[in-house]
C-alpha atoms as a PDB file:
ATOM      1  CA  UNK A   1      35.256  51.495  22.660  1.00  0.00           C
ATOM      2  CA  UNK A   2      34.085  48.860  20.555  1.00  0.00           C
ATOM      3  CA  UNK A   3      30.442  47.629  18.634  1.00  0.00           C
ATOM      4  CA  UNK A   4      27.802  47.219  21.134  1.00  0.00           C
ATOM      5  CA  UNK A   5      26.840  43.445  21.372  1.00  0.00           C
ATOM      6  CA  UNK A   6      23.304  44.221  20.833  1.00  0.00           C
ATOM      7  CA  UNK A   7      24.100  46.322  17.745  1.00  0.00           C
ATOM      8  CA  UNK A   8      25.940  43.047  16.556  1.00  0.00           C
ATOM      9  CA  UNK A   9      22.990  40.655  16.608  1.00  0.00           C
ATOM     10  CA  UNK A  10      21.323  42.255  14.496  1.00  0.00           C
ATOM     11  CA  UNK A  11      21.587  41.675  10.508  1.00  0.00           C
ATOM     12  CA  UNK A  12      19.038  43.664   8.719  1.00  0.00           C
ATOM     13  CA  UNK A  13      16.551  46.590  10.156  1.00  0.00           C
ATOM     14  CA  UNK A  14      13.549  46.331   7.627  1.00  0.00           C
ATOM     15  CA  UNK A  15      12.682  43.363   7.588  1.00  0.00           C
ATOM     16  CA  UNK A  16      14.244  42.814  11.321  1.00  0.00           C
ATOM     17  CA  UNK A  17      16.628  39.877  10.966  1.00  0.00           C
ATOM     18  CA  UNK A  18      18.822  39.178  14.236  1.00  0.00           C
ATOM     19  CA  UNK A  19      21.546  36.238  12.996  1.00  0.00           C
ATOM     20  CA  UNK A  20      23.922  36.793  15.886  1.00  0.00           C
ATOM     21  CA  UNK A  21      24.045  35.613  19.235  1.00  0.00           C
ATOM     22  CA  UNK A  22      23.670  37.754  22.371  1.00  0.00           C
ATOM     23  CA  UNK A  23      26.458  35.930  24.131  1.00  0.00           C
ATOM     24  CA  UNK A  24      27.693  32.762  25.376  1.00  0.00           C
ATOM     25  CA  UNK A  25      31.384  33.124  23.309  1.00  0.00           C
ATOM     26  CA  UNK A  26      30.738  29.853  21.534  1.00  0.00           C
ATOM     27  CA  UNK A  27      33.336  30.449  18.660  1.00  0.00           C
ATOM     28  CA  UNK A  28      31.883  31.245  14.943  1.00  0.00           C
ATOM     29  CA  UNK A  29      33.399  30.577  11.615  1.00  0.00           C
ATOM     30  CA  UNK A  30      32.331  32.607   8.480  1.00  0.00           C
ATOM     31  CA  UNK A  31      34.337  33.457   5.203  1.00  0.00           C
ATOM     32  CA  UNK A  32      34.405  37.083   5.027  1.00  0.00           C
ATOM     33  CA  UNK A  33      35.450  40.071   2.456  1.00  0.00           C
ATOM     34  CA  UNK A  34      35.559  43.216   3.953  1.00  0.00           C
ATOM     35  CA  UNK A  35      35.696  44.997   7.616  1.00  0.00           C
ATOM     36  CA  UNK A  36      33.974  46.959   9.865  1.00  0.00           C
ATOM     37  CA  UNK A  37      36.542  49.045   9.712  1.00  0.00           C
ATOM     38  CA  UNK A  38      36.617  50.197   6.289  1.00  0.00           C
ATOM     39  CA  UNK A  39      32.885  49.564   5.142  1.00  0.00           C
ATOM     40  CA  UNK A  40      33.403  50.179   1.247  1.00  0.00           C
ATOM     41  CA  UNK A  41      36.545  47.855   1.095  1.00  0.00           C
ATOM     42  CA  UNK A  42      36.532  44.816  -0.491  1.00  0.00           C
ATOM     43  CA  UNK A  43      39.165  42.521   0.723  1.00  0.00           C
ATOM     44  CA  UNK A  44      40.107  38.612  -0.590  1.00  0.00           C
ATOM     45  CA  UNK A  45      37.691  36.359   0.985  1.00  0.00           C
ATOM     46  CA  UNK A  46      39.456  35.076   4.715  1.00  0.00           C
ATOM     47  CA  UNK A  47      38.017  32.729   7.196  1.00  0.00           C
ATOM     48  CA  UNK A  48      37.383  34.321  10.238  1.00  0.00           C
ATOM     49  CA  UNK A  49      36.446  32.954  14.281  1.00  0.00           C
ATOM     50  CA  UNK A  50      34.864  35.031  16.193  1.00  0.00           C
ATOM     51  CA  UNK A  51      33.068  35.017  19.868  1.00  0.00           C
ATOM     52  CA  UNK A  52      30.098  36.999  20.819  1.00  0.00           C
ATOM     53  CA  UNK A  53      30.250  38.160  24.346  1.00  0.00           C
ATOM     54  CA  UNK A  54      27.737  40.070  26.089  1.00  0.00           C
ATOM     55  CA  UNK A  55      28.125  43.364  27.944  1.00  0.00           C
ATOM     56  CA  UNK A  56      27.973  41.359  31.327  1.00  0.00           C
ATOM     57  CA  UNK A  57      30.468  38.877  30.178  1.00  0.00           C
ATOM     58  CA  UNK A  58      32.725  41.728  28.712  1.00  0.00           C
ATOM     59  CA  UNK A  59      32.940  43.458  32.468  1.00  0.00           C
ATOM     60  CA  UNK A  60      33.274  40.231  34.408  1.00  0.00           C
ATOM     61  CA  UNK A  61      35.976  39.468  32.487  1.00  0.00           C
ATOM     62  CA  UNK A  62      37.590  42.826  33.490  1.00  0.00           C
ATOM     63  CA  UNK A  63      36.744  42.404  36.413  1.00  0.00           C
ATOM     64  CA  UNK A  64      37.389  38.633  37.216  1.00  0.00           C
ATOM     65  CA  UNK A  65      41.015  40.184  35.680  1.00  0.00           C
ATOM     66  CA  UNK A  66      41.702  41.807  38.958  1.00  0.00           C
ATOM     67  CA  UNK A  67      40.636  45.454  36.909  1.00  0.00           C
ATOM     68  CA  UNK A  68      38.469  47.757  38.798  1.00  0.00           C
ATOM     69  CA  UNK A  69      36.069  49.191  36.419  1.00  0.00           C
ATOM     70  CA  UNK A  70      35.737  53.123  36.005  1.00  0.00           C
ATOM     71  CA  UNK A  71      33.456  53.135  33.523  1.00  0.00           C
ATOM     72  CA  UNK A  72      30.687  52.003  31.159  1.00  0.00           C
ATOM     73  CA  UNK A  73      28.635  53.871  28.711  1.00  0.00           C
ATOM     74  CA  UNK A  74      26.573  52.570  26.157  1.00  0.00           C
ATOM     75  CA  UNK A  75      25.918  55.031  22.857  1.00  0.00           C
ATOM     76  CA  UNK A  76      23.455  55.383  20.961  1.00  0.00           C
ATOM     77  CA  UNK A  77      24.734  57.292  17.988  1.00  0.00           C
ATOM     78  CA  UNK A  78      27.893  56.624  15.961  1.00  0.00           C
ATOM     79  CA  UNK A  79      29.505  59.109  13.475  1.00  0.00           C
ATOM     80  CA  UNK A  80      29.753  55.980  11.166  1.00  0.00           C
ATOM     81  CA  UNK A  81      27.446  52.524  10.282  1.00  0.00           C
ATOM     82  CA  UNK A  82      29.864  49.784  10.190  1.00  0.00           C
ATOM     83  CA  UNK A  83      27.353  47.402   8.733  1.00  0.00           C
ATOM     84  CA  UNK A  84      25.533  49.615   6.493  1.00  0.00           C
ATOM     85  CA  UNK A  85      22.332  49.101   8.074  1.00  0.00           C
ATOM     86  CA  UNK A  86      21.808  52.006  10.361  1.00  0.00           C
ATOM     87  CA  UNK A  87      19.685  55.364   9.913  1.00  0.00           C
ATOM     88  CA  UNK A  88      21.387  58.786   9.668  1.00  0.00           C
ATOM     89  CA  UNK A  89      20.093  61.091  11.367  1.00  0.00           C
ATOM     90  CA  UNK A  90      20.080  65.196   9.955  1.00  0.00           C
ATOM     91  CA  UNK A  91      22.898  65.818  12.619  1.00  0.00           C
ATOM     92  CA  UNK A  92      24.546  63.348  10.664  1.00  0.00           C
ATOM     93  CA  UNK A  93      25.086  60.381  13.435  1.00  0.00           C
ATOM     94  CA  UNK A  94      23.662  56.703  12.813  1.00  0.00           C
ATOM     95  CA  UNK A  95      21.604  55.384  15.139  1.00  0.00           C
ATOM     96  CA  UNK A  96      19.948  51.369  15.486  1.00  0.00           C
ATOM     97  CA  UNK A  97      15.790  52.300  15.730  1.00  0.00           C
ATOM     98  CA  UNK A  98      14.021  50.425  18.231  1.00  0.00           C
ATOM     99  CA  UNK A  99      10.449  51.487  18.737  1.00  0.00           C
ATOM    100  CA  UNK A 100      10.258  55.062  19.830  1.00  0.00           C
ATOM    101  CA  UNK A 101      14.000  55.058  20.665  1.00  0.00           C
ATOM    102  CA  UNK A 102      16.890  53.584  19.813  1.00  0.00           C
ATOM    103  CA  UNK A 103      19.364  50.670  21.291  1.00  0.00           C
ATOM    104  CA  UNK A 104      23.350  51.192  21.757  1.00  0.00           C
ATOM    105  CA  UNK A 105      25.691  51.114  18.838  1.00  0.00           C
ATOM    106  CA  UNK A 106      28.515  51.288  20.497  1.00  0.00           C
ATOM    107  CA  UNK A 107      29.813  50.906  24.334  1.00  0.00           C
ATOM    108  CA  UNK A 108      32.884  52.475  25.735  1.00  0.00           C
ATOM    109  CA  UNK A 109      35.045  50.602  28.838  1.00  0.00           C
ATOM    110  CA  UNK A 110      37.642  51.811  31.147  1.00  0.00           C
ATOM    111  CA  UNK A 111      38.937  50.055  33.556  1.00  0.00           C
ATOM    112  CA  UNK A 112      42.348  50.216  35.677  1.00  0.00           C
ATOM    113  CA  UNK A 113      44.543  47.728  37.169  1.00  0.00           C
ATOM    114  CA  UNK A 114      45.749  47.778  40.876  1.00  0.00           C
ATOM    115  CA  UNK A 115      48.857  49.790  41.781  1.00  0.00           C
ATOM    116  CA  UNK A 116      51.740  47.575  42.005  1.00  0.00           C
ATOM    117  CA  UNK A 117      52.645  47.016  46.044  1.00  0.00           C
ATOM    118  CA  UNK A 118      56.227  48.824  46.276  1.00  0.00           C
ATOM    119  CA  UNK A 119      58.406  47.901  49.546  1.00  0.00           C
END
């Protein structure tokens, strides 16, 4: 389970401000201090890379891997906002708005690799 790549593009709700791309895994270098991890924490400012990757390029790669792939769901609610732009909802979840409904936070993966060939 990880952050949806759509959920990642996007930088502010109101105004809408997307400053991420929707793939392609050209590397990006920012100076950061904190995580997604821990939202509240601050942390000494660190250079970061990172590579955004689309769903499709996320389950290629599994695939392309030699993984057969079980399993894909995207989510639209997330017990927590890692970038402290999300609505809560009153059952308590966050969820990104889109129109009348709402895009995925989060997607979940499983895949499995081939049994080994035993002689």
């Amino acid at each position: 389970m990880d952050l949806h790549p759509a959920f990642q593009t996007v930088a502010t709700l109101e105004p809408l401000v997307v400053d991420w791309p929707y793939g392609g895994g050209e590397p990006h270098r920012d100076t950061v201090t904190g995580t997604y991890a821990e939202p509240g924490l601050s942390l000494p400012a660190q250079d970061v890379v990172e590579y955004p990757h689309s769903i499709g390029e996320i389950v290629t790669a599994a695939a392309t891997a030699g993984l057969t792939v079980k399993h894909l769901g995207e989510h639209v609610a997330a017990e927590f906002d890692p970038r402290g732009i999300l609505h809560q909802g009153r059952d308590g979840l966050y969820r990104l708005p889109f129109g009348d409904s709402h895009l995925p936070v989060l997607y979940s993966l499983r895949a499995r690799a081939p049994h080994p060939h035993t002689s």
